[in-house]
Protein backbone atom coordinates (compact mmCIF):
# COMPACT_ATOMS: atom_id res chain seq x y z
CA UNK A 1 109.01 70.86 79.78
CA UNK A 2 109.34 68.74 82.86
CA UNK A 3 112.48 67.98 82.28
CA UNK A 4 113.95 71.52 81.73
CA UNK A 5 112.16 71.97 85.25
CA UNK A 6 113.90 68.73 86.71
CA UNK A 7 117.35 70.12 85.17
CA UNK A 8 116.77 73.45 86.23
CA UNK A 9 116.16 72.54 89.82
CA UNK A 10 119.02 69.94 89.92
CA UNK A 11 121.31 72.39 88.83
CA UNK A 12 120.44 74.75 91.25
CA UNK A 13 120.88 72.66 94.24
CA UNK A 14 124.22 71.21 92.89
CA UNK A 15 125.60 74.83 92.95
CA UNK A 16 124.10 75.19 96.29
CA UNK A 17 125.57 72.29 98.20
CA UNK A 18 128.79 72.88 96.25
CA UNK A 19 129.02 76.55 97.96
CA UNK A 20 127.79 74.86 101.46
CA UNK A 21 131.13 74.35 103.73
CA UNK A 22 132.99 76.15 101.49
CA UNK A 23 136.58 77.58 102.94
CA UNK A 24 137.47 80.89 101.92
CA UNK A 25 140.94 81.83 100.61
CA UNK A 26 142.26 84.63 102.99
CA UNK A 27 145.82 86.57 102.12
CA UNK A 28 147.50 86.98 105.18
CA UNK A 29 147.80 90.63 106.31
CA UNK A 30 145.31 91.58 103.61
CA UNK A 31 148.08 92.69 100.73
CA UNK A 32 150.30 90.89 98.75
CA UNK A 33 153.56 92.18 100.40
CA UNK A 34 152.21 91.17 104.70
CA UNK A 35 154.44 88.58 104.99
CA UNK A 36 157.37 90.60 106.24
CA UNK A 37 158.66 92.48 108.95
CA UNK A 38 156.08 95.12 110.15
CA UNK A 39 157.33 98.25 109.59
CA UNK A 40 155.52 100.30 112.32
CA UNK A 41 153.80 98.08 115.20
CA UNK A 42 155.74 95.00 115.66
CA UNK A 43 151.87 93.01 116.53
CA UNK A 44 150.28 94.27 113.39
CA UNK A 45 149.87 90.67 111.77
CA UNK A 46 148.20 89.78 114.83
CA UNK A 47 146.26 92.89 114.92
CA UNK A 48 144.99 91.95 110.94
CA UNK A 49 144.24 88.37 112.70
CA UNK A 50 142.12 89.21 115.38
CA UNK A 51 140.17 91.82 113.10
CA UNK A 52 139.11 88.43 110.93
CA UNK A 53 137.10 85.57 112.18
CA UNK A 54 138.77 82.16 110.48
CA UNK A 55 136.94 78.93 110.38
CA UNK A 56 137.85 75.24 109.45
CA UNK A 57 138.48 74.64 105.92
CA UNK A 58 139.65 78.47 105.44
CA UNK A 59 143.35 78.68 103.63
CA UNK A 60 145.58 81.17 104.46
CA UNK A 61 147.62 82.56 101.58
CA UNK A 62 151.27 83.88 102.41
CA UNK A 63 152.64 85.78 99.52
CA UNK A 64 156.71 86.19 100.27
CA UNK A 65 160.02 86.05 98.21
CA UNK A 66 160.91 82.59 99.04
CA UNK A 67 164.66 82.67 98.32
CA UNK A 68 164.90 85.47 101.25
CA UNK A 69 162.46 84.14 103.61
CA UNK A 70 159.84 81.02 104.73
CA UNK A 71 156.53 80.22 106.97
CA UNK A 72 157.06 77.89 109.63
CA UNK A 73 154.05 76.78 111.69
CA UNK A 74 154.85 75.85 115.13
CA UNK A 75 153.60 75.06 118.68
CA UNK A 76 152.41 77.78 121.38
CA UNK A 77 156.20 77.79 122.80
CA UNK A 78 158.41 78.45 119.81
CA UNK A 79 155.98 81.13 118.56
CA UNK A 80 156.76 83.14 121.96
CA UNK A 81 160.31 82.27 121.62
CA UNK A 82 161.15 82.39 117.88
CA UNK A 83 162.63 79.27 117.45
CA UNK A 84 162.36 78.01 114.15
CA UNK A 85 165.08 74.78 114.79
CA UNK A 86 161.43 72.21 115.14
CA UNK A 87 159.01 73.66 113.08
CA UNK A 88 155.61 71.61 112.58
CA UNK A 89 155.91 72.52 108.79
CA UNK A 90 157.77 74.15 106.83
CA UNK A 91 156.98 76.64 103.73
CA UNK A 92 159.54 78.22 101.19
CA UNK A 93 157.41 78.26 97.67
CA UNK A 94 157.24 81.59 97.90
CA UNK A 95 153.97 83.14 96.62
CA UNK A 96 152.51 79.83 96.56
CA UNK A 97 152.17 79.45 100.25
CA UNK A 98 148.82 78.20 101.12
CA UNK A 99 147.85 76.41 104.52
CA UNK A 100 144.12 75.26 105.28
CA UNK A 101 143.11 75.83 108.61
CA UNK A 102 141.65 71.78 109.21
CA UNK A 103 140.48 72.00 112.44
CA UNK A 104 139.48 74.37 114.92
CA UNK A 105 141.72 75.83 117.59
CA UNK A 106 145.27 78.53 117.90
CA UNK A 107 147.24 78.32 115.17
CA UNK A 108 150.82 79.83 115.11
CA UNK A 109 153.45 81.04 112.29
CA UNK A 110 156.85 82.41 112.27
CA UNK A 111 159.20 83.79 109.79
CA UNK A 112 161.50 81.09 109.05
CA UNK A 113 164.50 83.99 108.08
CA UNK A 114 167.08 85.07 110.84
CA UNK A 115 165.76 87.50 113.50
CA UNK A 116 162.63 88.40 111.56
CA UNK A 117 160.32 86.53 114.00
CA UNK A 118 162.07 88.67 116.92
CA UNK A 119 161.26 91.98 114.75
CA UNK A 120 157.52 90.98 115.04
CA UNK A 121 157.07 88.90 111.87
CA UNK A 122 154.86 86.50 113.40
CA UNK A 123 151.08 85.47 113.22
CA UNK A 124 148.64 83.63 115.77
CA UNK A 125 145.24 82.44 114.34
CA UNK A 126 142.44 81.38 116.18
CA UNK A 127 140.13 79.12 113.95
CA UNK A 128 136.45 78.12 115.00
CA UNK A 129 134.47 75.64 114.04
CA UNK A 130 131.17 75.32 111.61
CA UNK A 131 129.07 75.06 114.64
CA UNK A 132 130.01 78.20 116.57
CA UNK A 133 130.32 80.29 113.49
CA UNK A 134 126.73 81.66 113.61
CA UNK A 135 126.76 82.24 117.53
CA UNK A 136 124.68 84.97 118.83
CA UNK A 137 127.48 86.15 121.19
CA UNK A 138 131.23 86.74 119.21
CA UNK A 139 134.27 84.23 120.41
CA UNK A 140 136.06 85.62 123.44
CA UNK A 141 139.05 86.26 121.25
CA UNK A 142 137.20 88.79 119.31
CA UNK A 143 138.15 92.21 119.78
CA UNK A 144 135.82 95.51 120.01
CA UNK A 145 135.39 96.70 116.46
CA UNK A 146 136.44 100.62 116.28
CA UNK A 147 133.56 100.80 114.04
CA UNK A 148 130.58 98.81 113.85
CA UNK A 149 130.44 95.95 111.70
CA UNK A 150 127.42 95.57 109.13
CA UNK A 151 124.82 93.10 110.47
CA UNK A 152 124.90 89.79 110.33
CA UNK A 153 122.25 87.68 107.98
CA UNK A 154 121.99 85.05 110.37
CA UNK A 155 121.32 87.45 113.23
CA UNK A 156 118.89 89.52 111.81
CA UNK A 157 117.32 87.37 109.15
CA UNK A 158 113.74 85.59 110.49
CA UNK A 159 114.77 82.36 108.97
CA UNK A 160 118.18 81.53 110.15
CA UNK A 161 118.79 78.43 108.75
CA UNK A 162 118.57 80.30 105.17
CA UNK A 163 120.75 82.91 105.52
CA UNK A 164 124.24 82.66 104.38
CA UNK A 165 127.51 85.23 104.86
CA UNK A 166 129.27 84.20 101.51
CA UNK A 167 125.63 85.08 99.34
CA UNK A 168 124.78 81.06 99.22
CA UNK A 169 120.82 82.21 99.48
CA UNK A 170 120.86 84.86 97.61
CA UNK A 171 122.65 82.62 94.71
CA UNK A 172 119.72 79.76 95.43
CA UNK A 173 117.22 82.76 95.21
CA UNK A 174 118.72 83.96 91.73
CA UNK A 175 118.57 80.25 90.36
CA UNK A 176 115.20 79.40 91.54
CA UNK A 177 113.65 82.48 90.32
CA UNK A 178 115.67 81.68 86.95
CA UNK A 179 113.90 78.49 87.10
CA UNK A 180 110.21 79.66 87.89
CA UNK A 181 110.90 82.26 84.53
CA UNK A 182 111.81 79.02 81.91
CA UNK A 183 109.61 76.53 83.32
CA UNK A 184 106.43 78.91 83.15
CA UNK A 185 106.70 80.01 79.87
């Protein structure tokens, strides 16, 4: 019996730590078809952006017909100008775009097809870091919601170190109640 208990509680930790520092996979624009030129306001990928809060080890997902069009990521200057002839990297795969977001700080991407940055196909990102994600105040960057958000765990929660966004206590919760119910019996 003590070793069902040992297992049990192994097991539950392992998932735990596994789901600890987790990034999250985030499709840019929020629908498979974003990554193109914006039909009504030409900032609305930014607009998407700034309604999001992206933190190191997130990947961005950019889902795009890649025999018509591309992702370049570039520096502060060719995202205001369009220019797409130095690109820091370059993506063409298509629906199988993904770039993690490895360190905190403004990101920038362009549309790698002719004149579609210019027509507002472009996206800035600003990624923070683990240890500001849980901040009391929100990052300067951070817009006024039009409505309010739901509360935050680790604002409202009396034991902040426990409480996770992505359900990480809740899961521990499940496993060690799961755990208390076999090794009792």
């Amino acid at each position: 019996m003590a070793f069902l208990r040992t297992l049990v509680w192994f097991s539950a930790l392992a998932f735990v730590l596994s789901r600890v520092g987790e990034g999250k996979d985030i499709l840019v624009g929020g629908s498979e078809d974003a990554w193109k030129i914006p039909k009504n306001a030409p900032d609305s990928l930014n607009q998407w952006a700034r309604k999001h809060r992206f933190k190191v080890g997130d990947f961005l997902f950019f889902k795009y017909n890649g025999k018509a069009d591309s992702v370049l990521q570039v520096t502060e200057e060719n995202y205001e100008s369009c220019n797409t002839s130095k690109p820091i990297k370059e993506y063409k795969n298509g629906n199988n775009t993904k770039v993690k977001l490895n360190k905190s700080g403004l990101f920038y991407f362009i549309s790698g097809a002719d004149g579609h940055c210019q027509k507002g196909q472009k996206l800035e990102v600003t990624v923070i870091s683990e240890k500001h994600r849980h901040r009391d105040n929100p990052p300067a960057f951070s817009p006024k919601p039009a409505i309010a958000p739901a509360p935050d765990p680790a604002k409202t929660s009396p034991n902040k170190a426990l409480a996770y966004k992505d359900g990480t206590f809740l899961a521990l919760a499940s496993l060690l109640g799961l755990a208390f119910a076999f090794t009792s019996v």
